[in-house]
Protein backbone atom coordinates (compact mmCIF):
# COMPACT_ATOMS: atom_id res chain seq x y z
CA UNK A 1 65.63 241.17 26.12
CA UNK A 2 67.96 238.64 26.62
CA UNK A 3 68.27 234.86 26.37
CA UNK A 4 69.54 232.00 28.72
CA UNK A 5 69.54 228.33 28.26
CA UNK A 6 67.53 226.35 30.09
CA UNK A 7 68.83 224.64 33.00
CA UNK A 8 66.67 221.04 33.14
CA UNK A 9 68.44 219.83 35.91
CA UNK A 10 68.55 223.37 38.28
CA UNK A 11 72.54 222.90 37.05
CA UNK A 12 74.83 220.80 39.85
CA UNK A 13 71.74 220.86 42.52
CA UNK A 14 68.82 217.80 41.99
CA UNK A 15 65.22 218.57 41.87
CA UNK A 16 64.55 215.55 43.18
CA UNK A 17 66.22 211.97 44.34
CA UNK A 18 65.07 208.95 43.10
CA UNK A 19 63.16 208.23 40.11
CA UNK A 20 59.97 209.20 41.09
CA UNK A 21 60.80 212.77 42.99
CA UNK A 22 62.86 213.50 39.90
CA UNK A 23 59.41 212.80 37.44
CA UNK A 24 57.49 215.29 39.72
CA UNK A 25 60.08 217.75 38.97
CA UNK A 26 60.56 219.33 42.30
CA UNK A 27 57.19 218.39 43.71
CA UNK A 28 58.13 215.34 45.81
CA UNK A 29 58.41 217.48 48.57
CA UNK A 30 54.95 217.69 48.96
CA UNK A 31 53.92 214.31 47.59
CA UNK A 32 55.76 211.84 49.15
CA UNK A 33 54.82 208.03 48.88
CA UNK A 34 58.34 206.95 48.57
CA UNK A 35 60.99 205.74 50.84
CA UNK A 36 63.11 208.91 49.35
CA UNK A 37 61.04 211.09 51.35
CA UNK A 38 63.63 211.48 53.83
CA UNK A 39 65.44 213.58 51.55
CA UNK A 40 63.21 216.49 51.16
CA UNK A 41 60.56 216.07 53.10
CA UNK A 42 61.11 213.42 56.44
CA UNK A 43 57.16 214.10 57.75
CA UNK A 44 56.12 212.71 54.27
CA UNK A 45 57.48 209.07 55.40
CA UNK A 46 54.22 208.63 57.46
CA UNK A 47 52.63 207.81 53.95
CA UNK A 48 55.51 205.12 53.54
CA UNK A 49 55.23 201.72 54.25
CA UNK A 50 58.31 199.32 54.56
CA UNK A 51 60.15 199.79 51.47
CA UNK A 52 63.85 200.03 49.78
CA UNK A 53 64.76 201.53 46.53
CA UNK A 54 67.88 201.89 44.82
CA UNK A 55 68.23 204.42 42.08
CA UNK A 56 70.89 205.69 40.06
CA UNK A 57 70.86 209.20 37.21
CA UNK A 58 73.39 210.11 34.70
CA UNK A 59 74.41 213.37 35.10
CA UNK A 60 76.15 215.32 31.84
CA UNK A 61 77.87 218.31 32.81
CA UNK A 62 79.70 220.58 29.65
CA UNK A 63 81.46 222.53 31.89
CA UNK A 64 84.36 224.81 30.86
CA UNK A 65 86.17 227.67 32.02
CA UNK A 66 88.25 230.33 30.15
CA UNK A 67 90.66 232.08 32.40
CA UNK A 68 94.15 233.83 31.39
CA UNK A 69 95.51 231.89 34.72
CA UNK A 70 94.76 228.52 33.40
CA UNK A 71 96.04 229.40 29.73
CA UNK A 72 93.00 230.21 27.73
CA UNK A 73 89.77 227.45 27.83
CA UNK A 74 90.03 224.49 30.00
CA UNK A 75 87.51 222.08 29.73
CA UNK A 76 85.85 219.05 31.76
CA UNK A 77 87.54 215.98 31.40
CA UNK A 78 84.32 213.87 32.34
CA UNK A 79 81.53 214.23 30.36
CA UNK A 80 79.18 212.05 31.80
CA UNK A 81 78.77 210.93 35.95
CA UNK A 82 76.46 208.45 37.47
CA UNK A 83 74.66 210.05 40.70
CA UNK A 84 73.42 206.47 42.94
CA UNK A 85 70.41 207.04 45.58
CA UNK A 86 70.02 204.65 48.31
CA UNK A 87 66.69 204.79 50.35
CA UNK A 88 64.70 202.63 53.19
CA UNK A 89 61.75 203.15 55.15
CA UNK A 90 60.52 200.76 57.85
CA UNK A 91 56.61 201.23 59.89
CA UNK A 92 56.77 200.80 62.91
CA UNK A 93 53.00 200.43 63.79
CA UNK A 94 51.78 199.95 66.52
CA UNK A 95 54.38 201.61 68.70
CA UNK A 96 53.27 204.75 70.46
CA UNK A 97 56.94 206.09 69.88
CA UNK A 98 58.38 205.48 66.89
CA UNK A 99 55.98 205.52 63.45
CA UNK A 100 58.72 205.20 60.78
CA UNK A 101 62.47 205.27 60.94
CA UNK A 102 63.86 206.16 57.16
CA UNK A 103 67.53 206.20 55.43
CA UNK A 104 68.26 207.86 52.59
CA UNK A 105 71.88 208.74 51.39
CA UNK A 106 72.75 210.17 47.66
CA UNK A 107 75.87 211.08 46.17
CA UNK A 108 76.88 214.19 44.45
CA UNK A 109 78.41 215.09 40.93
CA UNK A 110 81.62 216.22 41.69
């Protein structure tokens, strides 16, 4: 048997964007009552009213590599990177076309 470390945030990919996707762990994609919706999930904005939300996670990579090309171990030289999530949802009830129109945009840890 062997053993692995765990890997809380799926490693560079998010679980989730925005503070409340990321406290469901994954499961915002099936209850969404955020503006962040559009992310993972775009049908789930029906639940949405009009709404904006600004997030932002710190993201703490040790990264590393050891490699005879590089000259041994070369290691990170950030430690820590903050990860901003913009979102926006806006009803727009009662027209027989258009429900919701949502914006979402997040950044990745590069």
């Amino acid at each position: 048997m062997a053993l692995s470390p765990a890997s809380a945030t799926e490693g560079y990919f998010q679980n989730g964007y925005g503070a409340r996707q990321k406290a469901l762990a994954g499961a915002g994609a099936a209850d969404s009552r955020d503006a962040t919706a559009a992310a993972l999930n775009p049908a789930g904005l029906v639940h949405v009213g009009n709404e904006a939300s600004i997030a932002a996670s710190l993201f703490s990579p040790r990264s590393e590599v050891e490699s005879p090309a590089f000259g041994g171990t070369v290691e990170s030289g950030s430690d820590f990177f903050v990860v901003p999530n913009l979102a926006a949802s806006y009803r727009f009830a009662p027209n027989p076309f258009v429900d919701v129109v949502g914006f979402t945009s997040t950044a990745t840890a590069a």
